[in-house]
C-alpha atoms as a PDB file:
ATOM      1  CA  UNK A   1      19.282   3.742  -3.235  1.00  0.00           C
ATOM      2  CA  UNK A   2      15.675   3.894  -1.848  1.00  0.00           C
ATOM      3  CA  UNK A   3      13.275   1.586  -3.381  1.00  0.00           C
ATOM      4  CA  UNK A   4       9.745   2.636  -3.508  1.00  0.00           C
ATOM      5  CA  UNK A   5       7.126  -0.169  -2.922  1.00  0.00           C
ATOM      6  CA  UNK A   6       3.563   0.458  -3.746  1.00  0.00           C
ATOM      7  CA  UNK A   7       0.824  -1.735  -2.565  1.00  0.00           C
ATOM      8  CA  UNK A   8      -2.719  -1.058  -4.345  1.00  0.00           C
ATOM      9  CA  UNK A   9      -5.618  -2.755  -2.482  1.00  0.00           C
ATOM     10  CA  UNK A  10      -8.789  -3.794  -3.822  1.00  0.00           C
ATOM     11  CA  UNK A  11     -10.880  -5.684  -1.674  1.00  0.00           C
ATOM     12  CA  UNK A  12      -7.832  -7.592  -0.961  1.00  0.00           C
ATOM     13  CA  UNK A  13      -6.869  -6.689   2.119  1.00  0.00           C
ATOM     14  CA  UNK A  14      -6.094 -10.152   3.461  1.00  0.00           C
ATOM     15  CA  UNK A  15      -3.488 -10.269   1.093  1.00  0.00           C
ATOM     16  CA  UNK A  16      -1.580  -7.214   2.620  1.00  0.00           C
ATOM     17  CA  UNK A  17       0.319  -8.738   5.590  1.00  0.00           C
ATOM     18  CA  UNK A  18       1.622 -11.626   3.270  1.00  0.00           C
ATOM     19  CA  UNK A  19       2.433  -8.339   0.688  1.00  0.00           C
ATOM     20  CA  UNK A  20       4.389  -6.386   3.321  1.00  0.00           C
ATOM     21  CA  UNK A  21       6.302  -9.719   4.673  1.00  0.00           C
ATOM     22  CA  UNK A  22       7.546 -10.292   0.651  1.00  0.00           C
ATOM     23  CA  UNK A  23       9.263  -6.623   1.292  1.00  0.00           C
ATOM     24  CA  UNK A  24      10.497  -7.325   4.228  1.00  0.00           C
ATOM     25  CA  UNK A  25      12.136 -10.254   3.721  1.00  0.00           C
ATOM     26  CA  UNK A  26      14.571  -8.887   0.448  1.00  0.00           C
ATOM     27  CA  UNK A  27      17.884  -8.325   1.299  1.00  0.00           C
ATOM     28  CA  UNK A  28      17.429  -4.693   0.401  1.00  0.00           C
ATOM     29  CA  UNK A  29      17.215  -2.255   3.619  1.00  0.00           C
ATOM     30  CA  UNK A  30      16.312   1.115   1.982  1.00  0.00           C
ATOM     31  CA  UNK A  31      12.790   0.843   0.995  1.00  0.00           C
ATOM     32  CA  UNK A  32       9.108   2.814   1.221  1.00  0.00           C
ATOM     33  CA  UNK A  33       6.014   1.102   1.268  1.00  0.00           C
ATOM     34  CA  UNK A  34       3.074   3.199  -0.204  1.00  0.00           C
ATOM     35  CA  UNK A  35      -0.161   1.156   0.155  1.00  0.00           C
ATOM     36  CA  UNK A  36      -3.460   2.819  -2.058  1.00  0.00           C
ATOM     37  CA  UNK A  37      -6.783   2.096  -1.096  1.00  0.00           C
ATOM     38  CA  UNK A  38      -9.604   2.941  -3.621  1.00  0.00           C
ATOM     39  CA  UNK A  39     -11.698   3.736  -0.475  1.00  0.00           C
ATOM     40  CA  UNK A  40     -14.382   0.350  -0.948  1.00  0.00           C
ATOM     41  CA  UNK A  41     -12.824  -1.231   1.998  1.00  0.00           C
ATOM     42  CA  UNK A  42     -12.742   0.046   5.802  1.00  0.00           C
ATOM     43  CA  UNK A  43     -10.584  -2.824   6.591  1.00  0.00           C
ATOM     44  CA  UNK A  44      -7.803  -2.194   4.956  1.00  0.00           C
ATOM     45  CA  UNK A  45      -7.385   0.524   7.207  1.00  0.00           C
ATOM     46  CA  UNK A  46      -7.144  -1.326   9.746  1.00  0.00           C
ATOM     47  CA  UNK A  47      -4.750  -3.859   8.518  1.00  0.00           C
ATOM     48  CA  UNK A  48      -2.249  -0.659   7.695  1.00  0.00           C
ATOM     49  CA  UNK A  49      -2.910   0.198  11.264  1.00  0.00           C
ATOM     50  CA  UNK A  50      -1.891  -2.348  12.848  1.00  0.00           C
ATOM     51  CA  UNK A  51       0.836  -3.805  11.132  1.00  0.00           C
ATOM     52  CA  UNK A  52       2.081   0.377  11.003  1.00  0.00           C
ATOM     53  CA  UNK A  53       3.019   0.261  14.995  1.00  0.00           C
ATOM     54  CA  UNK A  54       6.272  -2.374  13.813  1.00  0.00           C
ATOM     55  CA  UNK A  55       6.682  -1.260   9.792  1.00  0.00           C
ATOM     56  CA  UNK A  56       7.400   2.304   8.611  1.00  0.00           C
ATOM     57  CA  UNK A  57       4.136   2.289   5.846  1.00  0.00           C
ATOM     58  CA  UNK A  58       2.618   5.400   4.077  1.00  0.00           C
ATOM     59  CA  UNK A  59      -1.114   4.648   3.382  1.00  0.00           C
ATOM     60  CA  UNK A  60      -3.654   6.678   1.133  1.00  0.00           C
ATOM     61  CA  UNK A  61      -7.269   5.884   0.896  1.00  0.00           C
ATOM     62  CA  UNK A  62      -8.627   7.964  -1.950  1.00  0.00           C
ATOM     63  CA  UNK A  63     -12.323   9.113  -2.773  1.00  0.00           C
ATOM     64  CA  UNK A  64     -14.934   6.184  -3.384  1.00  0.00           C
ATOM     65  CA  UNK A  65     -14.955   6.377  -7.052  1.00  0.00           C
ATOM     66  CA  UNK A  66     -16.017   3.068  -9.330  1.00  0.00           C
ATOM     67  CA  UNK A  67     -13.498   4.029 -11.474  1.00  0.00           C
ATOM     68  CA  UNK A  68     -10.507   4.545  -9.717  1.00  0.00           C
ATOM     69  CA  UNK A  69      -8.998   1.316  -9.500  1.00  0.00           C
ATOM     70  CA  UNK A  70      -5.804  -0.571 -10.836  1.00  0.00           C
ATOM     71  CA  UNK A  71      -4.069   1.889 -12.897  1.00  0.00           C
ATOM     72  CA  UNK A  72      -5.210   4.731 -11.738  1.00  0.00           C
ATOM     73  CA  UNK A  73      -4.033   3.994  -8.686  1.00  0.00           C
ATOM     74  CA  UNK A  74      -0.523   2.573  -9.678  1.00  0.00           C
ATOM     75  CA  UNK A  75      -0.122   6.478 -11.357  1.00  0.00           C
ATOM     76  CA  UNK A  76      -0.789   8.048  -8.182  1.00  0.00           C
ATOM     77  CA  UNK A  77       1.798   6.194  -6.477  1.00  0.00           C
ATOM     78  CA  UNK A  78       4.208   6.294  -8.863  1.00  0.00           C
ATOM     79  CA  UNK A  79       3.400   9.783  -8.710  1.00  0.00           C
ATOM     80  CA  UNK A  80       4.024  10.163  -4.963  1.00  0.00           C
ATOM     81  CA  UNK A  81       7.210   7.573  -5.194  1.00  0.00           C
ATOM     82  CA  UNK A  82      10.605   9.614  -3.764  1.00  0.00           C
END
């Protein structure tokens, strides 16, 4: 059964790596990894980028919107989940 991890991002970018290792290191094989962006942050790109050439990762980075944040962008990935 494919499990569907999603990974919003805040201004919290440093976090990510340390997010994505906590997935890889389950016992579970069959996962996604959505990561949402609510656009503040260019770095988050690159953090996606680079840890995308070893790591299969979907990444959104949505319109620069005060508002879109947290839940907002939990819905969209549950949203977007398989």
């Amino acid at each position: 059964m494919l499990m569907t991890v999603a990974i919003t991002v805040w201004r919290r970018e440093r976090f990510l790596p340390h997010a994505i290792q906590s997935v890889l290191d389950q016992t579970h094989e069959d996962w996604e990894i959505l990561v949402y962006s609510d656009g503040w942050s260019r770095w988050t790109r690159r953090v996606v980028d680079e840890l995308r050439r070893d790591i299969p990762i979907s990444y959104k980075r949505l319109p620069r919107r005060p508002r879109l944040r947290g839940n907002h962008l939990r819905r969209l990935a549950l949203e977007e989940a398989r």
